[in-house]
Structure formats: structure tokens, C-alpha cells
Protein backbone atom coordinates (compact mmCIF):
# COMPACT_ATOMS: atom_id res chain seq x y z
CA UNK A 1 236.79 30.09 84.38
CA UNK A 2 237.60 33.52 82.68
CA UNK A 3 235.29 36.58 82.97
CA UNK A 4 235.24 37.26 79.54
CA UNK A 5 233.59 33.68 79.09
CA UNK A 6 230.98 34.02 82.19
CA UNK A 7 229.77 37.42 80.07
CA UNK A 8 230.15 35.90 76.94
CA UNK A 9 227.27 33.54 78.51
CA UNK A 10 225.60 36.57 80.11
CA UNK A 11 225.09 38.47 76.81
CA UNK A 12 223.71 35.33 74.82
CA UNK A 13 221.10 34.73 77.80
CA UNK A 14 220.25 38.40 77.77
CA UNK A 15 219.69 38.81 73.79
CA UNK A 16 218.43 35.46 73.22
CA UNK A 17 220.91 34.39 70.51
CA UNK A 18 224.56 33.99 70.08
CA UNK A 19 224.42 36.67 67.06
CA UNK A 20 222.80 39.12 68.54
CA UNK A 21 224.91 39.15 71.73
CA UNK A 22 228.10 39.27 69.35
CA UNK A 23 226.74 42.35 67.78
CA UNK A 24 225.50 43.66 71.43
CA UNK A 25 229.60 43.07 72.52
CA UNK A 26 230.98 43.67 69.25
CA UNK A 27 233.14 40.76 68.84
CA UNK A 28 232.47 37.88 66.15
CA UNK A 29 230.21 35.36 66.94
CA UNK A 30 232.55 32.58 66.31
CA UNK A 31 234.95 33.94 68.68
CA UNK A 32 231.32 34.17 71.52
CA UNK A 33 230.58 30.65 70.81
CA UNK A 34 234.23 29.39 71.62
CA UNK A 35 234.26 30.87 74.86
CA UNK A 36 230.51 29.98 75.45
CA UNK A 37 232.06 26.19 74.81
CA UNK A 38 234.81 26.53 76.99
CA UNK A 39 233.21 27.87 79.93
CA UNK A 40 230.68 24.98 79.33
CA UNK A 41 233.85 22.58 79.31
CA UNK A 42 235.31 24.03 82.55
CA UNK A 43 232.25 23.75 84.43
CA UNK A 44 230.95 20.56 83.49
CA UNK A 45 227.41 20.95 82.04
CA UNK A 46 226.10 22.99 79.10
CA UNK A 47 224.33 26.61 79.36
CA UNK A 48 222.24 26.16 75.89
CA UNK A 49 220.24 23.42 74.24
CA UNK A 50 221.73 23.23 70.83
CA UNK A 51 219.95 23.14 67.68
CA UNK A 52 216.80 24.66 68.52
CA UNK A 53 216.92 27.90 67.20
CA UNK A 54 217.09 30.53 69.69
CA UNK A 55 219.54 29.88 72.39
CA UNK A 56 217.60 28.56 75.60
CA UNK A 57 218.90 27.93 78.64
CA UNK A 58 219.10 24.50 79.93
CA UNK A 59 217.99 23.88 83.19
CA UNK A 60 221.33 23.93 85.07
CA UNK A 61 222.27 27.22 82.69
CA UNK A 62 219.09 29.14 84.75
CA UNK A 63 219.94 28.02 87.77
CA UNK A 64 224.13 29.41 86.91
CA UNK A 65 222.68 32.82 85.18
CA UNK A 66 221.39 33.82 88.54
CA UNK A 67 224.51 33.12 90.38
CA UNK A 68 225.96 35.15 87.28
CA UNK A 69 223.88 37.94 87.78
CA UNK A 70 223.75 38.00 91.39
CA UNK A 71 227.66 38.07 90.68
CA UNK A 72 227.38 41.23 87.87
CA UNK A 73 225.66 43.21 90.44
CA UNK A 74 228.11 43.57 92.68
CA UNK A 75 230.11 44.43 89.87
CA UNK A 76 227.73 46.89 88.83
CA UNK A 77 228.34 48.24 92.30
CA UNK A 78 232.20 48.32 91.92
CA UNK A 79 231.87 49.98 88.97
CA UNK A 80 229.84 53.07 90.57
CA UNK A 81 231.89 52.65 93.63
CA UNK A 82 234.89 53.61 91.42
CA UNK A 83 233.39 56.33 90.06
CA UNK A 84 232.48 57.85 92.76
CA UNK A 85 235.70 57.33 94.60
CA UNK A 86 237.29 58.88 91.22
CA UNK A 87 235.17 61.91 91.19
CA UNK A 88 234.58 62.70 94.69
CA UNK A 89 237.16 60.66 96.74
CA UNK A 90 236.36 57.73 99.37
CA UNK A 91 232.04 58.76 98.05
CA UNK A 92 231.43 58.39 101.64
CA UNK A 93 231.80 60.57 104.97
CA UNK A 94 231.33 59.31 108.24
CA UNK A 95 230.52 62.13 110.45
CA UNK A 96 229.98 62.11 114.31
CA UNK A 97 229.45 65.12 116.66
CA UNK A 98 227.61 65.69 119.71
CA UNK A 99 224.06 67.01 120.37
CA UNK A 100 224.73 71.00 120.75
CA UNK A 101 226.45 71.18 117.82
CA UNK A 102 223.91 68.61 115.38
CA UNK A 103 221.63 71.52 114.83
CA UNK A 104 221.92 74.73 112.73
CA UNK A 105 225.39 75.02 112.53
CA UNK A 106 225.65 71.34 111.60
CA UNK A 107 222.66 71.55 109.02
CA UNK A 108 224.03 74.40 107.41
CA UNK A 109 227.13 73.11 106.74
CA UNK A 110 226.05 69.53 105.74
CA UNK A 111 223.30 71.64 103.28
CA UNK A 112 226.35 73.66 101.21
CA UNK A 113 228.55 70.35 101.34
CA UNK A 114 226.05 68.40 99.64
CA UNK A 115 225.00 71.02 97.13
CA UNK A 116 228.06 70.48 95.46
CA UNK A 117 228.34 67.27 96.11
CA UNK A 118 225.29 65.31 94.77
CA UNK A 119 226.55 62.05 94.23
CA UNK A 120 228.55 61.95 98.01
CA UNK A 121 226.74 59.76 100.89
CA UNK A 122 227.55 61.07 104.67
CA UNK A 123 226.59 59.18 107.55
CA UNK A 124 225.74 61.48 110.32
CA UNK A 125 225.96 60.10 114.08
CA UNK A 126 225.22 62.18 117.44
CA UNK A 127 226.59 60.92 120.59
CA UNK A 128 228.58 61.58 123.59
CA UNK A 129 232.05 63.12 123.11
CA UNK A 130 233.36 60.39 124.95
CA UNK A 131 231.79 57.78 122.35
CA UNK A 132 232.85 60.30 119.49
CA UNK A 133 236.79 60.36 120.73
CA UNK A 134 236.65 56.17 120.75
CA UNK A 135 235.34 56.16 117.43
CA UNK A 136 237.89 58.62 116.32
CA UNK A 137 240.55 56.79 118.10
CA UNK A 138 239.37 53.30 115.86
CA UNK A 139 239.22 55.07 112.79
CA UNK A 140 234.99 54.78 113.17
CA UNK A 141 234.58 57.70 111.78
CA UNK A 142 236.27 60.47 109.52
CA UNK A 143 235.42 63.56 111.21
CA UNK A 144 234.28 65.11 114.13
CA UNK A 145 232.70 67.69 116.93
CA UNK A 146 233.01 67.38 120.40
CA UNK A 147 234.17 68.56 123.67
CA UNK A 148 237.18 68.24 124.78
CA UNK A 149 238.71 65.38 126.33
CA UNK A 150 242.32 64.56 127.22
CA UNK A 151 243.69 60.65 126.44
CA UNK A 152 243.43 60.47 123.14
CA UNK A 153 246.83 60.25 121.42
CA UNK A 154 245.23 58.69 117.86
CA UNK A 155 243.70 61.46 117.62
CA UNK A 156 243.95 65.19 115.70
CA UNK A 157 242.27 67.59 117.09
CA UNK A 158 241.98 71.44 115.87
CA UNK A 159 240.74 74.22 117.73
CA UNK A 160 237.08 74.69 116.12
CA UNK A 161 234.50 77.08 117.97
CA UNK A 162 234.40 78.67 121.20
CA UNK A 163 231.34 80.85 122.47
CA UNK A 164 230.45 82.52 125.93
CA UNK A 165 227.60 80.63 127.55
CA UNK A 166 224.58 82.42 128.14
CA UNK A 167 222.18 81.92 131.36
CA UNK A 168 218.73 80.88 130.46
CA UNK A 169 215.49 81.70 132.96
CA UNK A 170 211.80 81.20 132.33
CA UNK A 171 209.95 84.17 130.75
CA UNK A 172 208.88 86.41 133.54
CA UNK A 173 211.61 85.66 135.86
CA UNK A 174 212.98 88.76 137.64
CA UNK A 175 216.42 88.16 135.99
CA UNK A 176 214.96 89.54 132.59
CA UNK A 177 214.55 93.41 133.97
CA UNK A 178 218.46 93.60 134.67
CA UNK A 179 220.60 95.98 132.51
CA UNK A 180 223.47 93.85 133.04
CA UNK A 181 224.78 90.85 132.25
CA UNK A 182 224.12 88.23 135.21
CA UNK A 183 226.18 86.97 137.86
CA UNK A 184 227.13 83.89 140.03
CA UNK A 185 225.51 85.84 143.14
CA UNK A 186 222.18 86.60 141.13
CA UNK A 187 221.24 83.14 141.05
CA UNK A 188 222.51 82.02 144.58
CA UNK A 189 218.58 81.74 145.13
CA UNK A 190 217.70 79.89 142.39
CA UNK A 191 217.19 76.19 141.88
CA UNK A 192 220.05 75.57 139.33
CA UNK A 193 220.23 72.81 136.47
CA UNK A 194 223.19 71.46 135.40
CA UNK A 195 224.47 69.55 132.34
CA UNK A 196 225.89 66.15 133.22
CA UNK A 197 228.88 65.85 135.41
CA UNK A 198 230.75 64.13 132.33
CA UNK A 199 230.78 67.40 130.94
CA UNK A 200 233.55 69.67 130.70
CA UNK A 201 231.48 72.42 130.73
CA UNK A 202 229.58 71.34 134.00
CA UNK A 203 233.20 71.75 135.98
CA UNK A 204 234.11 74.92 134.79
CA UNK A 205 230.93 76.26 135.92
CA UNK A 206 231.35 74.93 139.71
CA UNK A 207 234.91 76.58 139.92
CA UNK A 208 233.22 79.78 139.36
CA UNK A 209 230.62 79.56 141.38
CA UNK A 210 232.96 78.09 144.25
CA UNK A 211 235.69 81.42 143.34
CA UNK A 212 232.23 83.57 143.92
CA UNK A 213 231.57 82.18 147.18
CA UNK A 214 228.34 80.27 146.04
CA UNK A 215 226.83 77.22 146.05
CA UNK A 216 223.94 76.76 143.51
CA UNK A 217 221.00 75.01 144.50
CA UNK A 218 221.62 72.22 142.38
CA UNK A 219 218.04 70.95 141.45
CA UNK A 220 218.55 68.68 137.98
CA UNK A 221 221.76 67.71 136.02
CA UNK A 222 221.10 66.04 132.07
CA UNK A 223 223.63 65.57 129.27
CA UNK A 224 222.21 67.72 127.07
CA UNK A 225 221.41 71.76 126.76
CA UNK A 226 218.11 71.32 124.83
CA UNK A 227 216.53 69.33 127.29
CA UNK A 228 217.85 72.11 129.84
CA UNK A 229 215.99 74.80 127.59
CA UNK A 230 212.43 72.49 128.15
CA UNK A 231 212.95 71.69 131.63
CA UNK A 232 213.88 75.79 132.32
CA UNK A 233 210.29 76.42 129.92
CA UNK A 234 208.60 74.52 132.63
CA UNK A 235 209.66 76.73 135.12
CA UNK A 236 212.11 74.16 137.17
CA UNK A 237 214.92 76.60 137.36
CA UNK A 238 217.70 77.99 135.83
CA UNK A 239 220.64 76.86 133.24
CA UNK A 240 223.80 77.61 132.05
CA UNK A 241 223.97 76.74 128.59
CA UNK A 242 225.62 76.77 125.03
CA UNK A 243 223.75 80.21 123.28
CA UNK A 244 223.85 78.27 119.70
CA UNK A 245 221.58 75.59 121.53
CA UNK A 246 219.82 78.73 123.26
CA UNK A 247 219.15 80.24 120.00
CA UNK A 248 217.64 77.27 118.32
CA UNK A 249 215.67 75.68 121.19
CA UNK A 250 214.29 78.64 122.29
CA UNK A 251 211.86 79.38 119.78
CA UNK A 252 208.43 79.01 120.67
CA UNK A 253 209.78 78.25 124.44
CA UNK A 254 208.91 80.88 127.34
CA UNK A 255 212.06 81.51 128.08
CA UNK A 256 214.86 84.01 128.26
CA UNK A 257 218.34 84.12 127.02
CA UNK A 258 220.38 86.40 128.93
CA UNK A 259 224.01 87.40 129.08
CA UNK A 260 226.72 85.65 131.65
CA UNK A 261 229.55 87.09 133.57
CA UNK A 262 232.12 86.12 134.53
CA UNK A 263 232.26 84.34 131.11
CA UNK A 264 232.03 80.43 131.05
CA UNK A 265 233.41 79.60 127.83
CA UNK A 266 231.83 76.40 125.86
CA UNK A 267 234.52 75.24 123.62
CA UNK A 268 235.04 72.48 121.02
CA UNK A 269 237.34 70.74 118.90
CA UNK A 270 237.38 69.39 115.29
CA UNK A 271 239.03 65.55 115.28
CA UNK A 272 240.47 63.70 112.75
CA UNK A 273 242.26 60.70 112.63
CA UNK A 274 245.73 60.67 113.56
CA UNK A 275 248.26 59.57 110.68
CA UNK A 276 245.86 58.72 108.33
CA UNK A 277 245.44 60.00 104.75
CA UNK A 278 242.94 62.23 104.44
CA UNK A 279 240.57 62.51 101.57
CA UNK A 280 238.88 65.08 99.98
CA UNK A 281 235.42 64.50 100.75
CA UNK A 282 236.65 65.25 104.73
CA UNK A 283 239.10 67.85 103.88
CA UNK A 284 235.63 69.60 101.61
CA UNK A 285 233.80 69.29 104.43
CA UNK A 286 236.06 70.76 106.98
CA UNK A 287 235.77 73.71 105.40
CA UNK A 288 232.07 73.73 105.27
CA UNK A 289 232.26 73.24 108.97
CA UNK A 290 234.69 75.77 109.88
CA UNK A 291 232.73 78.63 107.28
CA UNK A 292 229.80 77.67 109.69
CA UNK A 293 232.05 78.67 113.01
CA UNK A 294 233.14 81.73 111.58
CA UNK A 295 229.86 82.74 110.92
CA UNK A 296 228.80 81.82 114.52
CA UNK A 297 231.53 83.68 116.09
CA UNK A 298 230.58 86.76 114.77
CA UNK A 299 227.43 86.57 116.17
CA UNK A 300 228.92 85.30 119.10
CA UNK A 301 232.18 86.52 119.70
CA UNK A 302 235.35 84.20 121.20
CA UNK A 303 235.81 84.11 125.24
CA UNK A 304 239.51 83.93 124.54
């Protein structure tokens, strides 16, 4: 069975009549009724009642033009697939990155990338940085934001954003009337809640407050900032927390961002997978990404 034959067949089906499909595929009709015959020969039964004027499909020749055209689609989806793979590289981007970066800084980017880029698909995940580096590490996913995490040979990684956090009290709290930034001794009183012990983040905060002699009153501990910005609205306490995430989830939330000292820096990485060839749908988007950090840092400038 050749292909040529199997859409020889097709095109008669579709126009109803062996000269009008010639005409449709612009090849002579004797030449589309040979390999309408063949095709018939190699698969046993015939496609067309003869003699009968317009070509019609015997029974068996319905039942094989759906498994023809069930066939052509995927073709049809080759076809794009190679077009888009032509014009914008792999046409797909898997993209994975972890909660306090999915918002603003993620939008933005993904918003500028796709602009340009009407015809790419991207398939966004948020997860754990943990879950992220695994993915990474399988080639799961293309690119990626997270924390970072030692253990991961497979894996590039590429220094992306790092910004001071900021401490985060509920409006009113007597915090809010100083003219400086805060400090580990400031909240010694407080009941304090923490991001997830998993969390890089989460340790470097305890050294500090064990180098300043205190011990917070540890009250809640959740993986992610946001929900710290809606617990510390409630009036439960007091966070340390990623200012990008502070700036986004505090709208419309009575609550404060303030500034942090000694500085607890919240830093992140850009991955890639290690060895492999990189396309340019990733390599695009990595620059949308990093024109995103830039533009954060100025607002909030590096720790280091």
C-alpha cells in the first residue's frame, strides 16, 4: 500500500468522481484510476461500485475512508506540527516555577513572549522547587524558577533574581510608626509565621534570629508567602516574606510591608536542562524572564 494510492482514493471519495479528483490533484485521470485499482488489488476488496456513474463507495470502501481519514488527520497534525517547529522551534514550552514567582513577574514575561509568538503553546506548572528540580533533572520540563537546592548534577542552573525580604505586620500594628527598618529584637514579642521548613529561606531566617540572641514565637509555618500575607491580614502575627509576593498580595489586604534588617536575602535560580540542545522558543523566553528580573531589581535592589 503506497500513500499516493490511499489519497488517490481519498480525493475520488471527497469529489465524488474520478475526474474531478484528477483535476482537484492535477494528475490525469488514467494515471488516478490505476492507482485507485491497485490499492483495491493490494487490499483485497474494491472502494467503488463500477459503472454507475458517480463513484460511490461500496460498503467496505466507507468503512476504509474513515480509517483513511482518521489516518489524514494526524497527518494534518504533522503537517502544522512542522510548521510550527520550522517557524518557531520545538512550538511548545514547558515551563515550571514555584508559587512566589507565578505572579506578576511571571505574567509579564509570559504576556511579551507570547505577543510575538502567536502560534507558540507553553504549558505553565507551579509547584515545589523540589518537584521543579526532579522534573528538570528528567527532562519534564524546559525551563525553570525555583529556589535553590543542592543534588542536582542534570541540571543548569543560572543565577536569576535576588531581593531583600521585607517583614509584613497587620495594619495598625505598632511596627508601622518606626523610622527604621525593623529588626530581629523588634519582633522578639511577636507571634511569628514561618514559611515551610523545606524552604531555604525559612533557615536563613533562624540563623539570624539565633546570631541576634532571639527566639521567635513561632506560631504557624506554610509553604507559601501569599498565604502568609492572609493569615498576617487576619491578625495571627507576623512574616518574613518575598516583597514581589508582598507587593502583589497585599492589595486590598490590611497589612503593612515594611523594611528588614539585617537583610534576609530571597534568592532564585533559572534551570535548564543539562547537556541538552536548547531551542529557541526557551532561549526567547529566557530573555523575557530575565528583562522581568531586571526590572524587579531596580525596584528592589540585590542583597549581594
Amino acid at each position: 500500500m503506497e500513500l499516493r494510492q490511499v489519497e488517490a482514493f481519498r480525493a475520488v471519495a471527497q469529489h465524488g468522481g474520478f475526474s474531478r479528483a484528477a483535476r482537484a490533484l492535477d494528475v490525469g485521470q488514467p494515471s488516478l484510476t490505476r492507482s485507485v485499482a491497485r490499492l483495491e488489488a493490494t487490499i483485497g476488496f474494491p472502494l467503488f461500485l463500477r459503472g454507475q456513474g458517480a463513484a460511490r463507495l461500496t460498503p467496505e470502501g466507507e468503512a476504509f475512508l474513515r480509517e483513511v481519514d482518521r489516518a489524514f488527520t494526524g497527518l494534518d497534525r504533522l503537517r502544522v506540527a512542522a510548521q510550527d517547529i520550522r517557524n518557531f522551534g520545538t512550538g511548545r514550552l514547558r515551563v515550571a516555577c514555584l508559587q512566589s514567582l507565578s505572579g506578576g513577574l511571571m505574567a509579564e514575561a509570559l504576556s511579551r513572549f507570547l505577543r510575538d509568538r502567536p502560534e507558540a503553546t507553553v504549558s505553565f506548572q507551579v509547584r515545589p522547587s523540589m518537584t521543579i528540580y526532579e522534573w528538570m533533572a528528567t527532562r519534564q520540563a524546559d525551563l525553570a524558577l525555583v529556589a535553590p537546592r543542592a543534588g542536582y548534577p542534570a541540571v543548569e542552573q543560572e543565577e536569576f533574581l535576588t531581593v531583600p525580604g521585607v517583614l509584613i505586620v497587620p495594619r495598625g500594628h505598632r511596627l508601622g510608626r518606626l523610622r527604621r527598618p525593623v529588626e530581629p529584637s523588634d519582633i522578639a514579642d511577636d507571634p511569628f509565621l514561618a514559611l515551610a521548613l523545606e524552604d531555604g529561606m525559612r533557615h536563613m531566617a533562624e540563623e539570624l534570629f539565633r546570631n541576634a540572641g532571639i527566639t521567635p514565637r513561632l506560631r504557624i509555618e506554610t509553604p507559601y508567602s501569599a498565604t502568609l500575607c492572609r493569615l498576617v491580614a487576619e491578625g495571627l502575627g507576623v512574616a518574613l516574606v518575598n516583597p514581589l509576593v508582598a507587593a502583589e498580595d497585599s492589595r486590598g489586604l490590611p497589612i503593612t510591608v515594611l523594611p528588614f534588617r539585617p537583610i534576609v536575602p530571597f534568592r532564585y535560580l533559572m534551570l535548564r536542562p543539562a547537556g541538552g540542545i536548547r531551542d529557541r522558543l526557551s532561549d526567547a523566553f529566557a530573555t523575557e524572564l530575565r528583562a522581568s528580573a531586571r526590572k524587579a531589581m531596580e525596584r528592589w535592589p540585590s542583597s549581594r
